[in-house]
Protein backbone atom coordinates (compact mmCIF):
# COMPACT_ATOMS: atom_id res chain seq x y z
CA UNK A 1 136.26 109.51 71.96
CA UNK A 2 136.37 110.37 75.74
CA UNK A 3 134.40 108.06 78.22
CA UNK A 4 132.16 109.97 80.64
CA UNK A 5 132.03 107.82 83.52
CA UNK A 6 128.75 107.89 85.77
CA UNK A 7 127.26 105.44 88.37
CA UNK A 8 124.26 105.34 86.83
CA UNK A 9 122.72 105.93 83.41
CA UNK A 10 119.03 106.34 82.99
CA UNK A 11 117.88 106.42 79.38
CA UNK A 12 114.60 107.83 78.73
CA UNK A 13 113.28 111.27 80.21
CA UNK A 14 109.85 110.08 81.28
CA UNK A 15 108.06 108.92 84.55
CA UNK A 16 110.02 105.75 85.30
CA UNK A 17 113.58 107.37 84.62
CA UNK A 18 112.87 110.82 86.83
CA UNK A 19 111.30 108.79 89.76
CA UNK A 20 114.11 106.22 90.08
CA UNK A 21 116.26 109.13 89.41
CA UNK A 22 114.65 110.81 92.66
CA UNK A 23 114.90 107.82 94.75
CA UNK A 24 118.63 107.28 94.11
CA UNK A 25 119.90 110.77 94.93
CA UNK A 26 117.67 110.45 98.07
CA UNK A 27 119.74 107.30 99.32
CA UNK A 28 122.94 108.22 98.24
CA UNK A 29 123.57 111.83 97.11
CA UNK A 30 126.59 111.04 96.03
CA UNK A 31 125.51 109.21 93.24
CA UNK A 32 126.49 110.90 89.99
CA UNK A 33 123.40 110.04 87.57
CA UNK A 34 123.05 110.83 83.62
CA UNK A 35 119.74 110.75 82.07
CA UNK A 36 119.84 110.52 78.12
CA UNK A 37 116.72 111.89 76.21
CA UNK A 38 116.31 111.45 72.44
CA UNK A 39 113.71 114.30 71.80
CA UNK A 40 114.71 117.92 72.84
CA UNK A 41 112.67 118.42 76.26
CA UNK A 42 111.61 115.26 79.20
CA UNK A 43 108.09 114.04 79.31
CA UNK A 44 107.22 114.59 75.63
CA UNK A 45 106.14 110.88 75.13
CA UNK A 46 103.94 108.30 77.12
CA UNK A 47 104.64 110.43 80.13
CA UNK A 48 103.29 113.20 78.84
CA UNK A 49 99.64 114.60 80.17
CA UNK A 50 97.45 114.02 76.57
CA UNK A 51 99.12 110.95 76.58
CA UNK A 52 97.80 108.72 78.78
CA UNK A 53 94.54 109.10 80.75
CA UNK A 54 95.83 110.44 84.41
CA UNK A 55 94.13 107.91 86.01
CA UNK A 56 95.80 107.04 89.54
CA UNK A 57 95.65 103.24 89.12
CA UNK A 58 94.42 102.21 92.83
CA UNK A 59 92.23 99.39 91.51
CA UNK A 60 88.79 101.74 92.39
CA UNK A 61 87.53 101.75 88.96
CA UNK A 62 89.25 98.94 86.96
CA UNK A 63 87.39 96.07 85.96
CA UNK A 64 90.00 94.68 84.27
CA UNK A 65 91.97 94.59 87.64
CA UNK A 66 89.71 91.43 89.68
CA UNK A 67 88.77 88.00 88.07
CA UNK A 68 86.40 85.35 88.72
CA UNK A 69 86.44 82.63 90.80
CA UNK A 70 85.05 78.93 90.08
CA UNK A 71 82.52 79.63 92.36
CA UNK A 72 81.03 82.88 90.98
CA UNK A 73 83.19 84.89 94.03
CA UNK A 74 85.45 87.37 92.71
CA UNK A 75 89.57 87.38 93.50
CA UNK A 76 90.59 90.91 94.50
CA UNK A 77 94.74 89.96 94.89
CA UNK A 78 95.86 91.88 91.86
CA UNK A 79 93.72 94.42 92.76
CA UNK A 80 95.45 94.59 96.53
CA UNK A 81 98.84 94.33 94.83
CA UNK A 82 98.12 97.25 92.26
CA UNK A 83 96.15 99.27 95.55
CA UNK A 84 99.48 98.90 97.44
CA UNK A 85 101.54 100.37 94.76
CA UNK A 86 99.77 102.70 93.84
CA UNK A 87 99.76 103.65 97.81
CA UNK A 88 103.55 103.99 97.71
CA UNK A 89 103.91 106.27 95.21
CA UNK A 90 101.08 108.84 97.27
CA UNK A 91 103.68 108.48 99.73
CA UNK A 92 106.73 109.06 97.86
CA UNK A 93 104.98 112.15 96.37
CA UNK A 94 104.20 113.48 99.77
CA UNK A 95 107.62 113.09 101.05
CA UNK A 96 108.55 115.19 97.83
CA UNK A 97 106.21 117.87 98.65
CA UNK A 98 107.25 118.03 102.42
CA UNK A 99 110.53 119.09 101.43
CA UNK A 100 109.66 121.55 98.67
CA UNK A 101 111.11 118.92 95.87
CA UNK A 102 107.93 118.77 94.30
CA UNK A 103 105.63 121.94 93.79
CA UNK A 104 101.58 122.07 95.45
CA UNK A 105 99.93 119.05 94.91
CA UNK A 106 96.96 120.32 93.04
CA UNK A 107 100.02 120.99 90.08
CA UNK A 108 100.11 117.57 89.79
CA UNK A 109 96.89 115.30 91.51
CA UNK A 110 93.80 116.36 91.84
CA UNK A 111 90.29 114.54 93.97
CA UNK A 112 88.64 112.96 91.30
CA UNK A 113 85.64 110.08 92.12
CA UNK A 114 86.42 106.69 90.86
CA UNK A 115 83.81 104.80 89.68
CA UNK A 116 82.36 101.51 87.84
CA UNK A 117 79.37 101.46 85.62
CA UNK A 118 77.89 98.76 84.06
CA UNK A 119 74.63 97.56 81.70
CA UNK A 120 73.47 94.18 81.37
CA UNK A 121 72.30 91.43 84.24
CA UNK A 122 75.37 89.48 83.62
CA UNK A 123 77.84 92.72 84.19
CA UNK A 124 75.59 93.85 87.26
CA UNK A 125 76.08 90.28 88.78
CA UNK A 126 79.71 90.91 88.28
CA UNK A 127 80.02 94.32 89.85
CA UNK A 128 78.18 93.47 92.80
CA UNK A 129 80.41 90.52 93.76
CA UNK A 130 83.37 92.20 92.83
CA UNK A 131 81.97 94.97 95.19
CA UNK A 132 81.36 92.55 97.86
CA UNK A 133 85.24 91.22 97.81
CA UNK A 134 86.39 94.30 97.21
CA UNK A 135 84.39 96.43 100.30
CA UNK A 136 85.15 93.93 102.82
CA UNK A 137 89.11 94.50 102.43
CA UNK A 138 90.30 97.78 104.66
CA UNK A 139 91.70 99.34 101.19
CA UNK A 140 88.70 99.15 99.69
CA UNK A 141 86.05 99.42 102.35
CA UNK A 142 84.45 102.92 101.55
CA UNK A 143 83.50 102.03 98.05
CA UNK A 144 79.69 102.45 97.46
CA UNK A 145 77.85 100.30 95.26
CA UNK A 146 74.10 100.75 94.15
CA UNK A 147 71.61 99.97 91.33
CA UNK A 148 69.04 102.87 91.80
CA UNK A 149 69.10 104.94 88.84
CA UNK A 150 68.44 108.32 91.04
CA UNK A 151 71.60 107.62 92.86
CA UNK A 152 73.61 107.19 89.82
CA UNK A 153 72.40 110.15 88.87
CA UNK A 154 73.88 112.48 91.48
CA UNK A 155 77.24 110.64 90.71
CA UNK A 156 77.40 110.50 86.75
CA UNK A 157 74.87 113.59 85.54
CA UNK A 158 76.07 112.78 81.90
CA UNK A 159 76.09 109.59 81.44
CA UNK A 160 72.34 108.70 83.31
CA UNK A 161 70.73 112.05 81.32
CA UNK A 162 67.98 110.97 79.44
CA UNK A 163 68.77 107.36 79.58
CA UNK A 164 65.99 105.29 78.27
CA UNK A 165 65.40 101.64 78.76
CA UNK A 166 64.56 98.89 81.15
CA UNK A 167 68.15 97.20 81.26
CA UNK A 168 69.98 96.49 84.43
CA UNK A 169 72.04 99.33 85.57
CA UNK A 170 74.52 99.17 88.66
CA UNK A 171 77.33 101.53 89.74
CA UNK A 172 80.61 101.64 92.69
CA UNK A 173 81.97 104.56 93.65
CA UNK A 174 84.83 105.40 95.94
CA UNK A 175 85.36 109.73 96.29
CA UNK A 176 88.78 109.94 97.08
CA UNK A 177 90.27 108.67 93.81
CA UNK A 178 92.46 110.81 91.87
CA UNK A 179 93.51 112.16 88.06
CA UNK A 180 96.97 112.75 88.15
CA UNK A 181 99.07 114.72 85.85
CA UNK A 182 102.46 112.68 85.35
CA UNK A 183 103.63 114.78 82.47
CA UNK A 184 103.73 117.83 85.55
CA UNK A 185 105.73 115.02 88.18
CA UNK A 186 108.48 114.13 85.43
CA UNK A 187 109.40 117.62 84.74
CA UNK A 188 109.14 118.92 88.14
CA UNK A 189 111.69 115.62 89.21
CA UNK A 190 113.75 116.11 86.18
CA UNK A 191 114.38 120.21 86.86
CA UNK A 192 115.04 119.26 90.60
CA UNK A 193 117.77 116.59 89.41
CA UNK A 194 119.45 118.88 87.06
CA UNK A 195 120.09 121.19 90.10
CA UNK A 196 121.76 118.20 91.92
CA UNK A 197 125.82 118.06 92.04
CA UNK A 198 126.72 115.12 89.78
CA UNK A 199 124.28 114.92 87.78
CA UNK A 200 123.35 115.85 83.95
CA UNK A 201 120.02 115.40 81.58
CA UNK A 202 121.53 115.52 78.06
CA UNK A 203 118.48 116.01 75.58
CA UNK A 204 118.42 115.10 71.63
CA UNK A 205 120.60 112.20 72.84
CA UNK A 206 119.83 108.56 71.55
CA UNK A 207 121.40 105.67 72.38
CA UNK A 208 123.40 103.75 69.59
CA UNK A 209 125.65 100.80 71.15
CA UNK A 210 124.36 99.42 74.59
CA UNK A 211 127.12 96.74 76.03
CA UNK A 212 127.98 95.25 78.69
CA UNK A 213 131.85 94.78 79.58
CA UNK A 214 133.44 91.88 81.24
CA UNK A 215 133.53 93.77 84.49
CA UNK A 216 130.15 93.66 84.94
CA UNK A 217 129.51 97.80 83.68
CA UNK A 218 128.45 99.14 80.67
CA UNK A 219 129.57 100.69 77.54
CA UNK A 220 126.51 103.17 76.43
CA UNK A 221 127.03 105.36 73.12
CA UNK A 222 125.01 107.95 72.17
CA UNK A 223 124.09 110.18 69.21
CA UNK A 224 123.59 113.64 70.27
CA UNK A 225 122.66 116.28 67.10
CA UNK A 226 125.44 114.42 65.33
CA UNK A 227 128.13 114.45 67.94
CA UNK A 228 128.99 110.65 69.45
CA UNK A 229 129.36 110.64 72.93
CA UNK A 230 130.30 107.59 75.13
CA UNK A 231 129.67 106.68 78.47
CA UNK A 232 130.52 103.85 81.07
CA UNK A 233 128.36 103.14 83.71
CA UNK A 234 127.85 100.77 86.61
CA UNK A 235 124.12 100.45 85.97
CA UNK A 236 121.99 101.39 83.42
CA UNK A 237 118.20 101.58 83.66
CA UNK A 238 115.85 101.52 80.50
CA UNK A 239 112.63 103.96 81.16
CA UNK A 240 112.36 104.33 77.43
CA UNK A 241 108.24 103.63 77.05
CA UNK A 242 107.57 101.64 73.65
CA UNK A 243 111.46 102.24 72.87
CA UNK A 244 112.80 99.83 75.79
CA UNK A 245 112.75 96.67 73.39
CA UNK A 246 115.24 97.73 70.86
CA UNK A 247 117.27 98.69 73.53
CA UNK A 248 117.13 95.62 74.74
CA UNK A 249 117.98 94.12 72.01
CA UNK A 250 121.03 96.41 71.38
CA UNK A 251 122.28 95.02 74.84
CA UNK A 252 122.55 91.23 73.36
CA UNK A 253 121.68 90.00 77.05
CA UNK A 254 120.01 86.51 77.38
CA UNK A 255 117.36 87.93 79.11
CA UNK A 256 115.94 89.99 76.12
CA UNK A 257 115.95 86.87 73.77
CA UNK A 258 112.68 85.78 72.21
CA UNK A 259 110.51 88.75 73.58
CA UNK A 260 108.82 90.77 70.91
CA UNK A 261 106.75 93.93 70.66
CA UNK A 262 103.38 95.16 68.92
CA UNK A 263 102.34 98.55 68.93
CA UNK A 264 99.06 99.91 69.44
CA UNK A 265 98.88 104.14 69.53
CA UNK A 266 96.10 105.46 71.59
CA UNK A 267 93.11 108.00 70.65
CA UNK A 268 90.89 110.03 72.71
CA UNK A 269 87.54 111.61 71.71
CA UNK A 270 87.92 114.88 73.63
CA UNK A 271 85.60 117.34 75.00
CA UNK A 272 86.33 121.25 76.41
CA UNK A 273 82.84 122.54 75.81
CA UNK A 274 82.48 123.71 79.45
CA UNK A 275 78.56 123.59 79.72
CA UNK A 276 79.49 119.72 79.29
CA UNK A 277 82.88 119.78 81.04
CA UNK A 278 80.98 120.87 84.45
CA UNK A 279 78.26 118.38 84.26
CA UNK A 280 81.04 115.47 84.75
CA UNK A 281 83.39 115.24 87.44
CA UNK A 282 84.95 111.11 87.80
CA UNK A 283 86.83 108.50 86.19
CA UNK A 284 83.96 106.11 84.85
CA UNK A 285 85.26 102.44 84.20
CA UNK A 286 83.22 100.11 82.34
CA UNK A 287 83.94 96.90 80.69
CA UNK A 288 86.29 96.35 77.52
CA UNK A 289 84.82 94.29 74.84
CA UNK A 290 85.37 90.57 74.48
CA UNK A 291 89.15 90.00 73.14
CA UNK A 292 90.31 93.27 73.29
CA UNK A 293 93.26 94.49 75.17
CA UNK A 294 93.74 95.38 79.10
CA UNK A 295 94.63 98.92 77.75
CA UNK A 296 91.33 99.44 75.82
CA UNK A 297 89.18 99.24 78.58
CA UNK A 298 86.45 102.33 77.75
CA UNK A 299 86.06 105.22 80.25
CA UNK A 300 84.47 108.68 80.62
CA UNK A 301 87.49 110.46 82.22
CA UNK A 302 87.72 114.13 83.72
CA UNK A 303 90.52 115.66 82.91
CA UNK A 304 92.91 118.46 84.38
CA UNK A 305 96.38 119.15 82.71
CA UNK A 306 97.55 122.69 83.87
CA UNK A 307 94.87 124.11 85.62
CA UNK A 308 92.10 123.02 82.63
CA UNK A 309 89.53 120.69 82.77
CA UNK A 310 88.27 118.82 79.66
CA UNK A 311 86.34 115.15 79.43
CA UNK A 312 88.18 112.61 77.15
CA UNK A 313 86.57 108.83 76.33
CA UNK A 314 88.59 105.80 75.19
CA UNK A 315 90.63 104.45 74.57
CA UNK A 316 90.42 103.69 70.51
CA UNK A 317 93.37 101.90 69.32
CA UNK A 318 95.40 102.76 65.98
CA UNK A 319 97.68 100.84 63.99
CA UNK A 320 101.09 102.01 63.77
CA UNK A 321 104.31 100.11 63.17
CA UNK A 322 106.24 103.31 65.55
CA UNK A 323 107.16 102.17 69.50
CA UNK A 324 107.28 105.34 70.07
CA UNK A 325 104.63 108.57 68.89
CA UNK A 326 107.40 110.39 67.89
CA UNK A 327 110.07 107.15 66.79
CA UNK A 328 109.92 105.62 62.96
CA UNK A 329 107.73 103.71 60.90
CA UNK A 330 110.58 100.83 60.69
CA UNK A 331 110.77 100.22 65.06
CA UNK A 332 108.59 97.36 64.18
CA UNK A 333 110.27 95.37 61.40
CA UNK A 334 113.50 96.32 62.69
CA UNK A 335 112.39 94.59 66.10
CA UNK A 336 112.03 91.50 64.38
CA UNK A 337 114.60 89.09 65.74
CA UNK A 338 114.95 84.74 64.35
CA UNK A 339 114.70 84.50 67.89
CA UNK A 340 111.32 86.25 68.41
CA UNK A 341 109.04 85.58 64.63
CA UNK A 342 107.66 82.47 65.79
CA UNK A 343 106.26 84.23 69.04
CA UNK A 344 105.25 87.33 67.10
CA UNK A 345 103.48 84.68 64.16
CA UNK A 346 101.66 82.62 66.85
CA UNK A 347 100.19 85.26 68.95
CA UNK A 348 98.52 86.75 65.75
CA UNK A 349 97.55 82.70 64.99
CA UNK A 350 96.10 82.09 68.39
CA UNK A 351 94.42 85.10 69.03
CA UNK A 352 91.96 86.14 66.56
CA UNK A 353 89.63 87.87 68.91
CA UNK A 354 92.86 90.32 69.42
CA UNK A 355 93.59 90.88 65.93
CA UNK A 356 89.82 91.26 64.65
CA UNK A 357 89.33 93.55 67.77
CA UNK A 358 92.57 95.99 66.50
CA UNK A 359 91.19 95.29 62.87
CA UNK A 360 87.61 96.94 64.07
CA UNK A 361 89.19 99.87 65.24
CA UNK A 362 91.63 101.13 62.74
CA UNK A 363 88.28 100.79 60.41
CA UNK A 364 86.23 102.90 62.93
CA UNK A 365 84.84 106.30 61.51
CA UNK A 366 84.27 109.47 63.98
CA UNK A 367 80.05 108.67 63.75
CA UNK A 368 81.50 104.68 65.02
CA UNK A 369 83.68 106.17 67.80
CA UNK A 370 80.85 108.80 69.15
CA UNK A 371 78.00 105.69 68.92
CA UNK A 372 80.80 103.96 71.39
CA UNK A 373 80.73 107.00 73.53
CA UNK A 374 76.83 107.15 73.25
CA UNK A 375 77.27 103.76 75.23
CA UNK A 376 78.28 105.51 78.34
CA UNK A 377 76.94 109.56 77.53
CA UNK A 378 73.40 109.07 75.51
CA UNK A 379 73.50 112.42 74.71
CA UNK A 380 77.20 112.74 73.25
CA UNK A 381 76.96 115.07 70.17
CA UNK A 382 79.37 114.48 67.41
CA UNK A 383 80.13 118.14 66.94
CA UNK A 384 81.20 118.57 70.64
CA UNK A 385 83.72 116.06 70.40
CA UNK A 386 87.33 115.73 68.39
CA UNK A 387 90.53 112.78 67.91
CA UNK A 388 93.22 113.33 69.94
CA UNK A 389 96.12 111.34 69.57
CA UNK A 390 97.80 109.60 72.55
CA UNK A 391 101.12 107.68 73.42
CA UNK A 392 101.88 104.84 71.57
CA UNK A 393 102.32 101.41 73.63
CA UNK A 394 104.01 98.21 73.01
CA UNK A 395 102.15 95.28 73.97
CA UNK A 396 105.29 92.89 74.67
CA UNK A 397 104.93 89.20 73.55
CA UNK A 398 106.72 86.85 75.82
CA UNK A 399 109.24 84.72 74.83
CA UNK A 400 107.85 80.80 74.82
C-alpha cells in the first residue's frame, strides 16, 4: 500500500477542520493539507445548519455563560473569554470576505437581537445583576435591560402576546447579535481549499489505524468505499464532532486515557408558518432547568439557513448510544475503555439530577414539549409546530 505523504491531515469535514484548514494555507501556502470525510459531502453533521442553533456565541444571551458570586454580584470572566472569541472569528470571517474567499456575508451571518428573558423574582434578581456586571464592561456596554412589560413587548411580540399573570418579568437585549449559518462557512472554506495547490478533501473516507511513529509523525489509514489508503503526516488534527473520542482512542496516546463520552442527540420544535415566523425576530435565552446540561439551555431562536427564515425552540435531548447522527448504535459500548468505566459509572452515581433530567426527556410527548414552549410563546399551537432532529453531541467525562 503506497503512503501519501502530507504535512497535515485534518480528519473531519466540519467547522473546526475547514477553519484551521483556512488559517494554515493563509500562513504558509505551501502547506500540502488532506482533509478525510467519512460521509460523501463536508458539513453534513454537527456543522451542518438544522444542526445546531446558529447562535453566534458572544455571551449576549447565555445565562449559562456568568455565575454567582458569594456576595450576590455576578462574575462575567467566562463570559469576556467566550465574547473575545467569538470576536476573533468576526474578524477572521471579514478578512475572508475582503479577499473574495468567503461569499456576501448575509450567505452566512445575519443581524439577529440577542436577548435574555426571565420569570420569577429570584431569576429577575439574577438578570439584573448579571446585567449590571455585564453593561459596565466595554464588550458588553450597549445591552439594555428592563422589566416593563410594554417594552418587552416591542422586543419579543410572541412570547409577551397575551401573557397573563402577575409574576416578575425582566428582559436584556443587545441588537447587534447574530444567527449564523456554519453549515454555509464550512462548505464555502472547504470548496476554496480544494482549489488550493497541495491540497485534497477525500470524501466517504474513515479513518481505521491512527499511530504515531517514533519520529514524532503519524501513520493514518483510511477506508475509502472499500479501498485502504494510507497516509503519513506531520500533524494530524481531529475536527471529528461526537466521533473525536474513538479516534482518540485509536491513537493509544496517554493523553486520551480515562476520558469517556455520553451522547445526547438534539431536537428542535420547528416553526415556518410565516404569519408566526414574522412576528419573531431574536435569539431568546432563558434559564435551563435545575441539573440539566449547559447544552439544554431553552431558547426561542430565529432562524435563516439559505435565504429562509423559520423559528425553532429547544433544545430537547434524546437518547442515543450514536456519537455521531449519522455513526452506529455500538460508538458507545465500543467507547468503553478499563481505563474509563469507573468515570463513566460514577458520573451516572453522582449525578442524579443529570440522569433523571435526560430520563424526563426521552419520556416527553409532543403535547409535553409544546407546554415547554408555552413557557416562553403562550400562544404556541401544537399544530404549528413539528420534531426536527439535530446533531448529536458527546458530553465528554473527564478522566479522574
Amino acid at each position: 500500500m503506497t503512503s501519501n505523504i502530507v504535512d497535515v491531515l485534518l480528519v473531519g469535514g466540519g467547522a473546526m477542520s475547514t477553519t484551521l484548514g483556512m488559517l494554515l494555507k493563509q500562513l504558509d501556502p505551501s502547506l500540502s493539507i488532506t482533509m478525510v470525510e467519512r460521509l460523501d459531502k463536508v458539513a453534513q453533521e454537527s456543522t451542518d445548519g438544522w444542526n445546531n442553533a446558529g447562535t453566534g456565541h458572544a455571551a449576549y444571551c447565555e445565562l449559562n455563560y456568568t455565575s454567582p458570586n458569594a456576595d450576590g454580584s455576578t462574575n462575567i470572566d467566562k463570559a469576556v473569554n467566550i465574547n473575545a472569541a467569538f470576536e476573533v472569528s468576526l474578524q477572521f470571517w471579514s478578512y475572508l470576505v475582503e479577499k473574495d474567499l468567503l461569499p456576501a456575508p448575509e450567505e452566512f451571518i445575519n443581524r439577529v437581537p440577542h436577548q435574555s428573558f426571565v420569570w420569577g423574582e429570584d431569576n429577575v434578581k439574577k438578570l439584573k445583576s448579571r446585567f449590571e456586571a455585564m453593561s459596565a464592561h466595554p464588550a458588553f456596554r450597549e445591552m439594555q435591560y428592563t422589566e416593563d412589560k410594554a417594552t418587552m413587548a416591542e422586543w419579543m411580540p410572541l412570547i409577551m402576546q397575551n401573557r397573563t399573570g402577575d409574576e416578575p418579568l425582566a428582559a436584556t437585549r443587545i441588537e447587534h447579535g447574530s444567527d449564523v449559518n456554519f453549515g454555509a462557512i464550512a462548505r464555502n472554506m472547504a470548496s476554496f481549499l480544494e482549489s488550493q495547490d497541495a491540497v485534497n478533501i477525500e470524501l466517504s473516507a474513515e479513518v481505521e489505524e491512527l499511530k504515531q511513529q517514533a519520529d514524532g509523525s503519524w501513520k493514518v489509514v483510511v477506508d475509502q468505499k472499500g479501498q485502504r489508503r494510507e497516509f503519513q503526516a506531520k500533524f494530524v488534527f481531529l475536527g471529528a464532532g461526537g466521533g473525536a473520542l474513538p479516534l482518540l482512542q485509536k491513537s493509544g496516546i496517554k493523553e486520551g486515557k480515562g476520558y469517556g463520552g455520553f451522547p445526547v442527540s438534539g431536537q428542535w420544535l420547528v416553526c415556518e408558518k410565516p404569519e408566526l415566523v414574522e412576528q419573531h425576530h431574536a435569539k431568546v435565552y432563558g434559564a435551563a432547568p435545575i441539573g440539566a446540561p449547559p447544552m439544554s439551555v431553552p431558547h426561542l431562536d430565529t432562524r435563516i439557513i439559505d435565504g429562509k427564515k423559520a423559528i425553532l425552540f429547544g433544545p430537547f435531548a434524546g437518547f442515543t448510544t450514536k456519537f455521531l447522527k449519522q455513526g452506529s448504535v455500538f460508538d458507545l459500548v465500543k467507547s468503553v475503555r478499563s481505563d474509563n468505566l469507573g468515570n463513566m459509572l460514577s458520573v451516572g452515581k453522582n449525578n442524579m439530577d443529570l440522569t433523571k433530567y435526560l430520563i424526563s426527556e426521552v419520556r416527553q410527548s409532543h403535547k409535553d414539549r409544546c407546554d415547554s414552549l408555552r413557557n416562553f410563546f403562550p400562544d404556541a399551537q401544537d399544530k404549528d409546530w413539528s420534531l426536527a432532529y439535530a446533531g448529536q453531541r458527546v458530553q465528554i467525562i473527564k478522566k479522574g
